[in-house]
Each structure stands twice: as structure tokens, then as C-alpha cells.
Protein backbone atom coordinates (compact mmCIF):
# COMPACT_ATOMS: atom_id res chain seq x y z
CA UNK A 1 52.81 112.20 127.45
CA UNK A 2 51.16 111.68 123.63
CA UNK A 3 51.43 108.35 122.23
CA UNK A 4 54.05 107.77 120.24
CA UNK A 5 53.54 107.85 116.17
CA UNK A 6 53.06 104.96 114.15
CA UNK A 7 55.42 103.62 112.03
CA UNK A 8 55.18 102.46 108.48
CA UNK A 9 58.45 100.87 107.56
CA UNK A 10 58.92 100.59 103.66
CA UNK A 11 60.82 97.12 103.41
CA UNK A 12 61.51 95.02 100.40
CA UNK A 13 64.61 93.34 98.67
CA UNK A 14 67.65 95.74 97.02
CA UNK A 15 66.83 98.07 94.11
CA UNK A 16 63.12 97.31 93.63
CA UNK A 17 62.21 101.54 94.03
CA UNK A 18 61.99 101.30 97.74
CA UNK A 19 63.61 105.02 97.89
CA UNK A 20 61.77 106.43 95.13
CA UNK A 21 58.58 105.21 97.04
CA UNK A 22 59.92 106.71 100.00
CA UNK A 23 60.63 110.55 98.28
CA UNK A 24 57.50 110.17 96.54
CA UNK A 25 55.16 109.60 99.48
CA UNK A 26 56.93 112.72 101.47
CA UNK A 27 56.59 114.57 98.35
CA UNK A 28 60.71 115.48 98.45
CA UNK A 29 64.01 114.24 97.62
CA UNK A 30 65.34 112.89 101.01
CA UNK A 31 66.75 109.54 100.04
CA UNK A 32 69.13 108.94 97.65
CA UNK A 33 68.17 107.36 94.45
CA UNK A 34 70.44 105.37 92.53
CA UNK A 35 70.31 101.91 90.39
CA UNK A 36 73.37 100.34 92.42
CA UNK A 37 71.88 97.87 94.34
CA UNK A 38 72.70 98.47 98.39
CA UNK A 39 72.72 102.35 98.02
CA UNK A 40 70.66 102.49 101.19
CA UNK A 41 72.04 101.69 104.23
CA UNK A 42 71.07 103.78 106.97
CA UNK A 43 67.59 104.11 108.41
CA UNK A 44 66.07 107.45 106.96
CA UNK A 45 63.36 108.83 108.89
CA UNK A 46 60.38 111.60 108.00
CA UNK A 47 57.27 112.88 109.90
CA UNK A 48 54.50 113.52 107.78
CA UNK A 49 50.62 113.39 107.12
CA UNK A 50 48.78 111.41 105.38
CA UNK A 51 44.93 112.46 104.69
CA UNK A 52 44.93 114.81 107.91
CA UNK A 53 46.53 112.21 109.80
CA UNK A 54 49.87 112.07 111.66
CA UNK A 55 52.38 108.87 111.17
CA UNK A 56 56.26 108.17 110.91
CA UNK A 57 57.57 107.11 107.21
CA UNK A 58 60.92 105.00 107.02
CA UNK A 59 63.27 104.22 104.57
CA UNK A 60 65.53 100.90 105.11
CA UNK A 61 67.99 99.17 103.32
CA UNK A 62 67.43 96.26 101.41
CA UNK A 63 66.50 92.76 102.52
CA UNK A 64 68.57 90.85 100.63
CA UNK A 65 72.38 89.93 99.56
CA UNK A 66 74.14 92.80 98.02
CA UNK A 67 77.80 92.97 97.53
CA UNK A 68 78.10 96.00 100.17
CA UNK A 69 80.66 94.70 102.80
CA UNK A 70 78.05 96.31 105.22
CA UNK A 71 75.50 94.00 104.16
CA UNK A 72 75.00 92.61 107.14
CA UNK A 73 74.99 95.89 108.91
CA UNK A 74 72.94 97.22 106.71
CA UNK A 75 70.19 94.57 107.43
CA UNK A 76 70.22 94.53 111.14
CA UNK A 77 69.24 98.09 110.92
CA UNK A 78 66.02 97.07 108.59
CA UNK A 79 65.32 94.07 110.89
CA UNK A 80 65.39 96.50 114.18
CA UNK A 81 62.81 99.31 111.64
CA UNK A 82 60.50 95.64 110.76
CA UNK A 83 60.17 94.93 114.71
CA UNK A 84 59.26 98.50 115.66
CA UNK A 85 56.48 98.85 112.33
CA UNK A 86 52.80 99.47 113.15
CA UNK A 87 52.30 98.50 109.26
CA UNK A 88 55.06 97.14 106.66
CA UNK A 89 55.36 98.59 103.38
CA UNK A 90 56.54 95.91 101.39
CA UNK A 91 58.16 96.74 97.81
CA UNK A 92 58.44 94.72 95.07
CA UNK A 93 59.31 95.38 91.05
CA UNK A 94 56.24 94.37 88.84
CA UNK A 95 58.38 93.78 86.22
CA UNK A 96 60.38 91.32 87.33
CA UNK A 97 57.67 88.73 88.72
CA UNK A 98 58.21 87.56 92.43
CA UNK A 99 61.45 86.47 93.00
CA UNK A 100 63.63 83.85 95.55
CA UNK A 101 63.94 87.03 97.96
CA UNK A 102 60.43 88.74 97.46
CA UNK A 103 59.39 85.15 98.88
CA UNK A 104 62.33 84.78 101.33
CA UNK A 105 60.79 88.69 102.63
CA UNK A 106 57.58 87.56 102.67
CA UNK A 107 58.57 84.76 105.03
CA UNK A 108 60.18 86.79 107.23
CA UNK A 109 57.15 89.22 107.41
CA UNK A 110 54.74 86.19 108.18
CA UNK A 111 57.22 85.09 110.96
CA UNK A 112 56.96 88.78 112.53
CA UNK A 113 53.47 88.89 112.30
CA UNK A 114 53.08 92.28 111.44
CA UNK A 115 50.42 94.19 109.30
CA UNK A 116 51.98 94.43 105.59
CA UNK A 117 50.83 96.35 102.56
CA UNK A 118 52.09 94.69 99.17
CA UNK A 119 52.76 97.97 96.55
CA UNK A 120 53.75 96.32 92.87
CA UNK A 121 56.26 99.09 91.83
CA UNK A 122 57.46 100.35 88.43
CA UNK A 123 53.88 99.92 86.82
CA UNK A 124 54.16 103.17 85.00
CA UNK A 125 51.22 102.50 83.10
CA UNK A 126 47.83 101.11 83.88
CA UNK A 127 48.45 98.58 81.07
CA UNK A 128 51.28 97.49 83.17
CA UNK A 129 48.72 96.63 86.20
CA UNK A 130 48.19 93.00 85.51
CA UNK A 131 51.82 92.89 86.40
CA UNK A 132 51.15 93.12 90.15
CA UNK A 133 49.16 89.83 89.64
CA UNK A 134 51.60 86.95 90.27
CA UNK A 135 52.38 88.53 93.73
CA UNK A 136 49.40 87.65 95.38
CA UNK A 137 51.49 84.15 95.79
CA UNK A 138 53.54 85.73 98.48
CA UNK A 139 50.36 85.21 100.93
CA UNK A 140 50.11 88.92 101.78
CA UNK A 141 46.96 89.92 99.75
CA UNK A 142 46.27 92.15 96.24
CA UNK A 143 49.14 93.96 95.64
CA UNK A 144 48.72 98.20 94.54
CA UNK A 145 49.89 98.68 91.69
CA UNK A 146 52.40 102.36 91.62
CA UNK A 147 55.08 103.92 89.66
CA UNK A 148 56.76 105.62 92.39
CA UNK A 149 59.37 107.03 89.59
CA UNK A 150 56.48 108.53 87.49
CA UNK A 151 54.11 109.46 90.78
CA UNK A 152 51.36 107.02 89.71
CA UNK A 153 49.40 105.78 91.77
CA UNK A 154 51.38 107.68 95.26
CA UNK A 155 48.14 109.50 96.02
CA UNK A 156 46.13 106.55 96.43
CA UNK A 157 48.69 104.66 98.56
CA UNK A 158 48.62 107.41 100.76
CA UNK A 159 44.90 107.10 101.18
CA UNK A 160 45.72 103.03 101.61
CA UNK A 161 47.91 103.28 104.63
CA UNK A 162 46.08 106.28 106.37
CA UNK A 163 43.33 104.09 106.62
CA UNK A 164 45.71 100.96 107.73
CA UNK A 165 47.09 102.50 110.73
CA UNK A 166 45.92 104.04 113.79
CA UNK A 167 47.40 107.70 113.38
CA UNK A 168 46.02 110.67 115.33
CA UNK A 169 45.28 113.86 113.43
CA UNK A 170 47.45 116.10 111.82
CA UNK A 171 47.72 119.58 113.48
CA UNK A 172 49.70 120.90 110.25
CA UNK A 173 53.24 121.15 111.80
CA UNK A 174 54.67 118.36 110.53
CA UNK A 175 58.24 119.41 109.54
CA UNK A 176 57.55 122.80 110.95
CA UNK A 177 59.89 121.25 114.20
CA UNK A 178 58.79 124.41 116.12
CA UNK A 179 60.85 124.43 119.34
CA UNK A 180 63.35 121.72 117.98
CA UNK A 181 67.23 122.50 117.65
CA UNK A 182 68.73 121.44 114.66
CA UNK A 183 71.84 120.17 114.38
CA UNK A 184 74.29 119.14 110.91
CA UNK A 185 77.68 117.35 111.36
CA UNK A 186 80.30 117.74 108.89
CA UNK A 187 83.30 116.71 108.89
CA UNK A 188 85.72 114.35 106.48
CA UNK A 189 85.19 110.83 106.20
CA UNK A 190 85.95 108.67 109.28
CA UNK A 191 86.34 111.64 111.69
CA UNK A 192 83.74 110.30 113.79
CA UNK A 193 80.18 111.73 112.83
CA UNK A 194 78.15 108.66 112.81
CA UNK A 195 79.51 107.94 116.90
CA UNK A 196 78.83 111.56 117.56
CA UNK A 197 75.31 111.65 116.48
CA UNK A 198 74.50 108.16 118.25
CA UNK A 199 76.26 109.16 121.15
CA UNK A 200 74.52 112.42 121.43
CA UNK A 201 70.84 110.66 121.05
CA UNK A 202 71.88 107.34 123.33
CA UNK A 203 70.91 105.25 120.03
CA UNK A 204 72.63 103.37 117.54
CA UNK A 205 70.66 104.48 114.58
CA UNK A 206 73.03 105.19 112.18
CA UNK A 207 75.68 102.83 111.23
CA UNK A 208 79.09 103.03 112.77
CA UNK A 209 82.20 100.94 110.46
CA UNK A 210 85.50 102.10 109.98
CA UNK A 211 85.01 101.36 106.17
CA UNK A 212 85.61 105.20 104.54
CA UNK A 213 81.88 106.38 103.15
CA UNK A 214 79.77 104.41 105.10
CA UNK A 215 77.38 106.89 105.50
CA UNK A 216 75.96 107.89 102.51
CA UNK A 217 73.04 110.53 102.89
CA UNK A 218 71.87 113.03 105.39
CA UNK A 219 70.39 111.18 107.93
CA UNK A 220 68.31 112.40 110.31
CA UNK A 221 67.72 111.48 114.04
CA UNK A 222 65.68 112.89 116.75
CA UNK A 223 65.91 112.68 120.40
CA UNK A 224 64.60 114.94 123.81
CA UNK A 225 67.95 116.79 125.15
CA UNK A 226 67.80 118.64 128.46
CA UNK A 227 66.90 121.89 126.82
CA UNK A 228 64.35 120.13 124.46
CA UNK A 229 63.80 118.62 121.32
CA UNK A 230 66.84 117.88 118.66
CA UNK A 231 67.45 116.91 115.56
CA UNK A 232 71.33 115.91 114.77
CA UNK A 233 71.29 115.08 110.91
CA UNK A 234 74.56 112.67 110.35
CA UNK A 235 76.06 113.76 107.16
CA UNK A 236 78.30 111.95 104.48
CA UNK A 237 82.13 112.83 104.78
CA UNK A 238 83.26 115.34 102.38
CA UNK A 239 86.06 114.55 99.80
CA UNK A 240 88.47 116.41 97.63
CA UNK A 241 86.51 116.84 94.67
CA UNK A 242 89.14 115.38 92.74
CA UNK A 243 88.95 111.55 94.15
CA UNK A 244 84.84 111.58 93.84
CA UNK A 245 84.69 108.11 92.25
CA UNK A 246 80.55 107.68 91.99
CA UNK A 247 77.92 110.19 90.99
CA UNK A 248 76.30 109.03 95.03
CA UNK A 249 78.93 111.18 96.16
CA UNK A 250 77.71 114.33 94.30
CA UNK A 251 74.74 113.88 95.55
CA UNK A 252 76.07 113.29 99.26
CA UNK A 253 77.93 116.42 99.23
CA UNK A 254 74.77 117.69 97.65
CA UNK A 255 72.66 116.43 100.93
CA UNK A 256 74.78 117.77 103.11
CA UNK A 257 75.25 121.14 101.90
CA UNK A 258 71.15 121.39 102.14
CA UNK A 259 71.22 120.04 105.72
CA UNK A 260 73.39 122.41 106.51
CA UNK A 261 71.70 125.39 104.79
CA UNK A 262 68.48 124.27 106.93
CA UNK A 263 70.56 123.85 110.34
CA UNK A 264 70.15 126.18 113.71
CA UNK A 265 73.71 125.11 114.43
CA UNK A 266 76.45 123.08 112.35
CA UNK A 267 79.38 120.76 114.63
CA UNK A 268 82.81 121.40 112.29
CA UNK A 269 83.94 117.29 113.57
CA UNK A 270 87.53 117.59 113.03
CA UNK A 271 89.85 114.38 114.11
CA UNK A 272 92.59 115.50 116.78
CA UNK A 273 95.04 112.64 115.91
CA UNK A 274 95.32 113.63 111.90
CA UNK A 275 96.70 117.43 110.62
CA UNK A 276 94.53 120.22 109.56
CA UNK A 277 93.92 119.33 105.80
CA UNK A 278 93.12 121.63 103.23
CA UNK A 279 89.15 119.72 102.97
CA UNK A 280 89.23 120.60 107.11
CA UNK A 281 89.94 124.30 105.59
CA UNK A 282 87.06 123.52 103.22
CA UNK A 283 84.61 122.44 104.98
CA UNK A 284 85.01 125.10 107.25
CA UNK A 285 84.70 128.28 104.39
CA UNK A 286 81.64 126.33 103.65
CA UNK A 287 80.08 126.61 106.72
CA UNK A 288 81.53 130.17 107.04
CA UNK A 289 80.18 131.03 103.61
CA UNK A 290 76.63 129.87 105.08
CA UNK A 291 76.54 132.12 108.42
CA UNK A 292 76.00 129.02 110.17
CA UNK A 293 77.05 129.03 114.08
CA UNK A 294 79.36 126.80 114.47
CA UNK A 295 80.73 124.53 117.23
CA UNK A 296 84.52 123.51 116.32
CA UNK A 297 84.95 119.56 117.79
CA UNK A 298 88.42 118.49 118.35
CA UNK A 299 87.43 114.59 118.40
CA UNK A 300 89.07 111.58 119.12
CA UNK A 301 91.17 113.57 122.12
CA UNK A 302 91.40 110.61 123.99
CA UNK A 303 93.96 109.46 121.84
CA UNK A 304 95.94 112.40 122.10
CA UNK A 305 97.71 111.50 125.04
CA UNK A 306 100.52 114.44 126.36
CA UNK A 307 99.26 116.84 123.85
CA UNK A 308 98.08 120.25 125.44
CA UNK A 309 94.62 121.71 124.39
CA UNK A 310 96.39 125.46 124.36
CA UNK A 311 98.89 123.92 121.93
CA UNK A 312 96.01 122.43 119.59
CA UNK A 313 93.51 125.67 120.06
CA UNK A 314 97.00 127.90 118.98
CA UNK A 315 97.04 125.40 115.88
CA UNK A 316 94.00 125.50 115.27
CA UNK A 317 93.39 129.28 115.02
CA UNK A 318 96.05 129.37 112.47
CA UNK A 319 94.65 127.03 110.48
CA UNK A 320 90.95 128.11 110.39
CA UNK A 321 91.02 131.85 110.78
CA UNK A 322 87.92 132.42 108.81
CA UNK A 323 86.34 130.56 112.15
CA UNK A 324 88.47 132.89 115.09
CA UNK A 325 85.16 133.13 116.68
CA UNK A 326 83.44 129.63 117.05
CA UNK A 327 83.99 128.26 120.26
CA UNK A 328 86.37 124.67 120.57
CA UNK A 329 85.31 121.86 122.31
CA UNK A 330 87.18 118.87 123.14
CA UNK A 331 85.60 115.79 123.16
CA UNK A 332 85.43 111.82 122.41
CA UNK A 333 82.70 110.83 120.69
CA UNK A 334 83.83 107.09 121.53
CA UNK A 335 83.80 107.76 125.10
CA UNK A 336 81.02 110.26 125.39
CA UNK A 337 83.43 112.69 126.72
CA UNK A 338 82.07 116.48 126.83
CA UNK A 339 78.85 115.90 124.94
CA UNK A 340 76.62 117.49 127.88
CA UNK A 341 78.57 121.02 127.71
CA UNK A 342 78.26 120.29 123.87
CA UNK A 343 74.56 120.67 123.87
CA UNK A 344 75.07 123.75 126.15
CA UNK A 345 77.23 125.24 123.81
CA UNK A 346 74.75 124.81 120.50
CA UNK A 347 72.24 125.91 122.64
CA UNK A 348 73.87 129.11 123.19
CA UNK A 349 74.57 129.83 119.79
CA UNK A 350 71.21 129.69 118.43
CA UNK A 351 70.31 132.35 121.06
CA UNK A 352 73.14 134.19 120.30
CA UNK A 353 71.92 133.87 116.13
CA UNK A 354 68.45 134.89 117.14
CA UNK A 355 69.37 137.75 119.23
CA UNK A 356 68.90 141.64 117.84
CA UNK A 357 70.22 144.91 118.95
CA UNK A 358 67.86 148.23 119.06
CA UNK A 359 68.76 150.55 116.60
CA UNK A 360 69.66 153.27 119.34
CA UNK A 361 72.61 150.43 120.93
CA UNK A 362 73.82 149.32 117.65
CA UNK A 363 74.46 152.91 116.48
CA UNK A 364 76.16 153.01 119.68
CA UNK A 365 78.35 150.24 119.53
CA UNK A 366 78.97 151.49 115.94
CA UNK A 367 80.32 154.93 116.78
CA UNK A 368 82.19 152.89 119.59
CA UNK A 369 83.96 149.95 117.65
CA UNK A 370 84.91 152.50 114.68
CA UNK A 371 86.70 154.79 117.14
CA UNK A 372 88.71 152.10 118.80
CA UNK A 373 89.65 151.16 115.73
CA UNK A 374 92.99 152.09 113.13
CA UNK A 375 91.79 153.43 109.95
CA UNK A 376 92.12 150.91 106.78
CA UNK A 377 94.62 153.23 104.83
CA UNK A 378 94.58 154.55 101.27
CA UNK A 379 93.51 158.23 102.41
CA UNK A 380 90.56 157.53 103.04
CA UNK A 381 88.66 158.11 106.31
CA UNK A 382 85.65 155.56 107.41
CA UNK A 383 82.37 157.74 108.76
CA UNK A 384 78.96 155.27 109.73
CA UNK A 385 75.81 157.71 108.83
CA UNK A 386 73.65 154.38 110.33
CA UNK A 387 73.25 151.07 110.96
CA UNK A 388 70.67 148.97 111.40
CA UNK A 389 69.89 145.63 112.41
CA UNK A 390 67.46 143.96 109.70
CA UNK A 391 67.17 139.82 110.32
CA UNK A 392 68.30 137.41 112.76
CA UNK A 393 69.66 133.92 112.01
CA UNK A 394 72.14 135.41 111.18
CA UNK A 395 72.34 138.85 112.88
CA UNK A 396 72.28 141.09 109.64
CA UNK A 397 72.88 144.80 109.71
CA UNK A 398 73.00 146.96 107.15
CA UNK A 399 75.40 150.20 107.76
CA UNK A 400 74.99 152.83 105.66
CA UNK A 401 78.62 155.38 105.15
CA UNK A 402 79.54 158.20 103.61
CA UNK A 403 82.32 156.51 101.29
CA UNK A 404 81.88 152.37 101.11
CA UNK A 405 85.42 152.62 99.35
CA UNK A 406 86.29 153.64 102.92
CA UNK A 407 85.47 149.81 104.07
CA UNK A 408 87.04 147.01 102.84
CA UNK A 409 87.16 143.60 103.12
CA UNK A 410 89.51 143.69 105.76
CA UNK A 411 88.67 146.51 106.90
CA UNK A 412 84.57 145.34 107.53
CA UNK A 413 86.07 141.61 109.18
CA UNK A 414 87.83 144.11 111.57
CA UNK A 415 84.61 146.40 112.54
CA UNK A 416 82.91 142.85 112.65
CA UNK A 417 84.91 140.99 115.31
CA UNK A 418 85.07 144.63 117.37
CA UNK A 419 81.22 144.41 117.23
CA UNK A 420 81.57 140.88 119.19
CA UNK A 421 84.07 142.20 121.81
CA UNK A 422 81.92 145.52 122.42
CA UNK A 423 79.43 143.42 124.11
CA UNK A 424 77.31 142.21 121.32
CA UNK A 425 74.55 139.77 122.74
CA UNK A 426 76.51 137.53 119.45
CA UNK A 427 79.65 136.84 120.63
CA UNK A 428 80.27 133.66 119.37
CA UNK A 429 78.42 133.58 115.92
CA UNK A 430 78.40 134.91 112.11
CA UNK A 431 77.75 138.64 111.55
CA UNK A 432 76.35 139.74 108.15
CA UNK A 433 78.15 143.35 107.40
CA UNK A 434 75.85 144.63 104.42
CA UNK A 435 77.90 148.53 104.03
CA UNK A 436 75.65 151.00 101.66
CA UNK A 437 76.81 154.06 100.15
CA UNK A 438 74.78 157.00 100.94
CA UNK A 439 74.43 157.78 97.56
């Protein structure tokens, strides 16, 4: 088995750029940036390499007193990154001068005893240097001097904690994941997302409260399933887009809709004990919208008591027809009920999305489905010249007809779902009609 990577853990008191430092060393925009103090409260994870070699970057919340009711949560989960750090990143604002908590941090480092790097942020010019100075009374060395903001600077830190920490060589797949399911939940606020993706990696690294919008970006976590690697990337609960209350949110719904575009399979978490709501509906066009496979979760079903799961299925097909072909689970994220045939299931449907038919079948099953099937009306009659099967992920096929006006809408959802019951090797995912004229 390889040796697990190091860890650099990027540490430092609340709003000094620790986040901007973080999406400036992985060279994206993973972690939400905003000048509310205590914006960051889950871990946030990335693999990456830095000079050709191999190490794990994380993001944590601040050290320090915020007025987030999850404070305290919020800096457990930094204290349990600190204790697992091969080398501590440790942020401060060069424009402030050290503070009470930059020296109440430092202690804390000195009492872990763990390898620290002091980077001086929000030097944005190299006037501004001098700034990182006054710091070197914190006991942990010369600070660098950065502007994570205006990318000053980032290159050179990356050469700086290469050389700090034992990392093995890069093989250029970082972030490639090739092999590795990956896995979005989405769902409304307080449905359960934050237990289901703990339960499902037998961790507790994303914060769990029943405080509405506790998680606030699209965290990522990664775990070794029976079938092999996965990555189940937590998402913030959508709201109705009339009670958004703080531009974080935009960008939350923002986060998520990204994580789900980059997903193998997407878990619709919907919570048993509450009504079908029109975000439920939503959420779900969204994810139907994207060609997604999708795993329909009725959580919370231990509460549920004498309620039948035909009775809820019947319910639920009503309510989320665009979605008649996802397969329903029932399960308890509290509990851990039905997780195991929940990987089973996602599993499947990634196969099924990769799958492809042989021209010579799919004509076939064409011919076949359009026989079987009533004509849409209007006069007109519906002929397939051919069809052809041109991606995977989703299974796209393009069918090319004498008369398109001969296939509607409802007409092409029909010849879709007949496709799945003709014994499709896609059952149970998203089919991409694309109907060409002749002409």
C-alpha cells in the first residue's frame, strides 16, 4: 500500500485571506471567498502538485472567535486538520500587524509541535514587504511575504513548501481521479446531506448541526468503497431564489451546480417526513436538465413509521415525473440504513451512462420501439432513416427522420423511455434524443 500524502494544512485566525491562499495555490476557485469573517467552516480538501511533487492542500476555518453559532464546531474541525499536518501553513494579514489571536495561534502551533510556514498575506506590492516584519515575534521564523488576492508571490510559496515536506513525485494525474466514482448530493437545506456523506465515508468530516445552511460550499471527501475509490462532494442546500439573503448563497448554488456538472452520479436527498416542495421539483429539473444519473433517496424513513414505501414511490412518481426512471432508495442516513445497496446502485448507473449500443442493435431497437408505439397525431406519420449512437455519459444518439415535425416533445420522451424497456443496456439513466431532418 503507498504511503499516504502529506498534508499541508493552511491555518490562521478568521478573514486574514486563508481561502484566497488556498484557490490561489490550486490555481482554481474551490473555496468560497468572502469578507464575512467565519465564511469557512468545513474542511475543504484538494490533491495537487507542487514542483513535480505530490501533497494534500487544506482549507480550515478560522482559529479564532467569530460570531458563527458553529464556532466551536467550526474549530474542532481545524484542530483535528492541525493534528493530522505534515507542515502548517500559517496565515496572517500584513496589514494589520500581529494581533492577540495571530499570537494566541502561534501558541497553539508551538504546543503541537508541528512544522509551520509563516506567509504575511495581502502584501500586494513589494513596497508592502517590510510589512511581514513585526511577525517574526510570533517565534515561527521570517515570514513570506504574498498577495494571494493579486497572485504575488503564490509561485514562490509553492516552491517553499515543496521543499518543506516529504512528498513523492507527481505522476501528472492529480485531479484526473481515474478509476474514482464521483458522487454530488443535492438536496434542500436540512434534508440530511452532510450525515449522508459522513455516513457513506465512516468519517465525520463535514459538519453535521441542525442550524439551516450550515454547509456552505461543495465539499469534497474521499474514501475506498467496495467497488473502489469515491468521491461524495457534500453540497449546500438549495433555496427558493426568492429568500437568498447573502451573496454566499449565490455562490453556493453556484458550487453546487459545478459539482454536479462534473459528477458520474448525483443522490436527489429528499426528506420522507416533509411534502414534495416545488425546490424538491427544482432541484430535480436541474439534475434532469444535466443528464446526470440519478439515485432518488427517500431519507429520514425511519421516522416514517406505518407509512408504506408503494404509497410514497406512487407519490413520488407524481410529483417528479421528469425523473420516472431513476431508481428510489429508502434509507436513513442517521442510522446507516441501506447505504451498502446505495453504492451498488450508483455503481450501476455509471455503467449504465458509459454503456453504447452498435449501430446495427440501435437501428434495431429503433425500428422496434417506433412500431410498438401510437403515432403522435397531427397527420403526420414518424419514419427513422437512422440512428446512431455518438457519446456516452450520457448515452447520446442522434436519429436522423424523414419529417422532425413528425417528433415532438412528447412524442421523442415517449420513443425515449420505449428505448429503456426494449432492453437498452441504460435502463435506469438519461437518454439524449438529438432528431435531424434529412434535409
Amino acid at each position: 500500500m503507498p504511503a499516504p500524502l502529506p498534508r499541508v494544512v493552511i491555518a490562521g485566525r478568521p478573514n486574514v485571506g486563508k481561502s484566497s491562499l488556498f484557490n490561489a495555490l490550486v490555481k482554481r476557485r474551490e473555496a468560497i471567498v468572502d469578507p464575512t469573517p467565519g465564511i469557512t467552516r468545513d474542511v475543504m480538501e484538494r490533491h495537487v502538485s507542487f514542483e513535480g511533487r505530490r501533497l494534500v492542500l487544506v482549507d480550515t476555518g478560522g482559529i479564532g472567535e467569530t460570531e458563527d453559532p458553529l464556532a466551536d464546531k467550526v474549530r474542532r474541525k481545524a484542530e483535528e486538520a492541525l493534528s493530522g499536518a505534515d507542515l502548517v501553513v500559517l496565515v496572517v494579514d500584513a496589514r494589520t500587524g500581529p494581533t492577540t489571536e495571530d499570537r494566541a495561534a502561534a501558541r497553539r502551533l508551538h504546543r503541537l509541535a508541528k512544522p509551520v510556514l509563516l506567509v504575511a498575506n495581502k502584501c500586494d506590492a513589494p513596497a508592502l514587504d517590510t510589512l511581514a516584519d513585526p511577525f517574526r515575534c510570533l517565534g515561527l521564523g521570517e515570514a513570506v511575504a504574498v498577495s494571494a488576492s493579486g497572485l504575488r508571490g503564490t509561485g514562490e510559496l509553492r516552491e517553499v513548501i515543496a521543499k518543506r515536506v516529504e512528498a513523492p513525485p507527481s505522476d501528472g494525474t492529480e485531479g484526473e481521479e481515474g478509476g474514482t466514482l464521483r458522487i454530488v448530493v443535492l438536496g434542500q437545506r436540512n434534508a440530511g446531506k452532510s450525515t449522508l456523506v459522513n455516513a457513506l465515508s465512516g468519517t465525520e468530516r463535514v459538519i453535521v448541526d441542525p442550524l439551516p445552511g450550515t454547509t456552505r460550499d461543495a465539499v469534497e471527501v474521499r474514501f475506498k468503497g467496495k467497488g473502489g475509490s469515491v468521491t461524495a462532494v457534500d453540497t449546500a442546500g438549495f433555496r427558493r431564489e426568492g429568500r437568498i439573503a447573502h451573496p454566499v448563497e449565490i455562490y453556493a448554488a453556484t458550487r453546487a451546480r459545478e459539482a454536479l456538472a462534473a459528477c458520474d452520479v448525483a443522490f436527489l436527498l429528499l426528506d420522507a417526513s416533509e411534502p414534495i416542495s416545488a425546490l424538491d421539483k427544482k432541484i430535480a429539473r436541474e439534475i434532469r436538465d444535466a443528464a446526470k444519473p440519478v439515485v432518488i433517496l427517500a431519507n429520514k424513513w425511519d421516522l416514517m413509521g406505518a407509512v408504506r414505501t408503494g404509497e410514497y414511490q406512487a407519490h413520488l412518481e407524481d410529483a417528479l415525473r421528469g425523473l420516472s426512471f431513476a431508481p428510489l432508495l429508502f434509507i436513513s442516513a442517521k442510522e446507516g440504513r441501506n447505504l451498502k445497496a446505495l453504492m451498488a446502485v450508483a455503481r450501476s448507473l455509471a455503467k449504465q451512462s458509459s454503456a453504447r449500443l452498435s449501430t446495427s442493435v440501435l437501428n434495431r431497437m429503433m425500428q422496434s420501439a417506433l412500431q410498438n408505439m401510437p403515432g403522435p397525431g397531427g397527420g403526420r406519420s414518424p419514419k427513422i432513416l437512422f440512428a446512431a449512437q455518438v457519446a456516452a455519459r450520457p448515452p447520446t444518439i442522434v436519429v436522423t427522420v424523414k419529417d422532425a415535425k413528425a417528433f415532438p416533445p412528447a412524442f421523442q420522451r415517449s420513443l425515449e423511455q420505449r428505448l429503456r424497456e426494449d432492453g437498452s443496456p441504460f435502463p435506469e439513466v438519461p437518454i439524449r434524443l438529438l432528431i435531424r431532418d434529412r434535409h
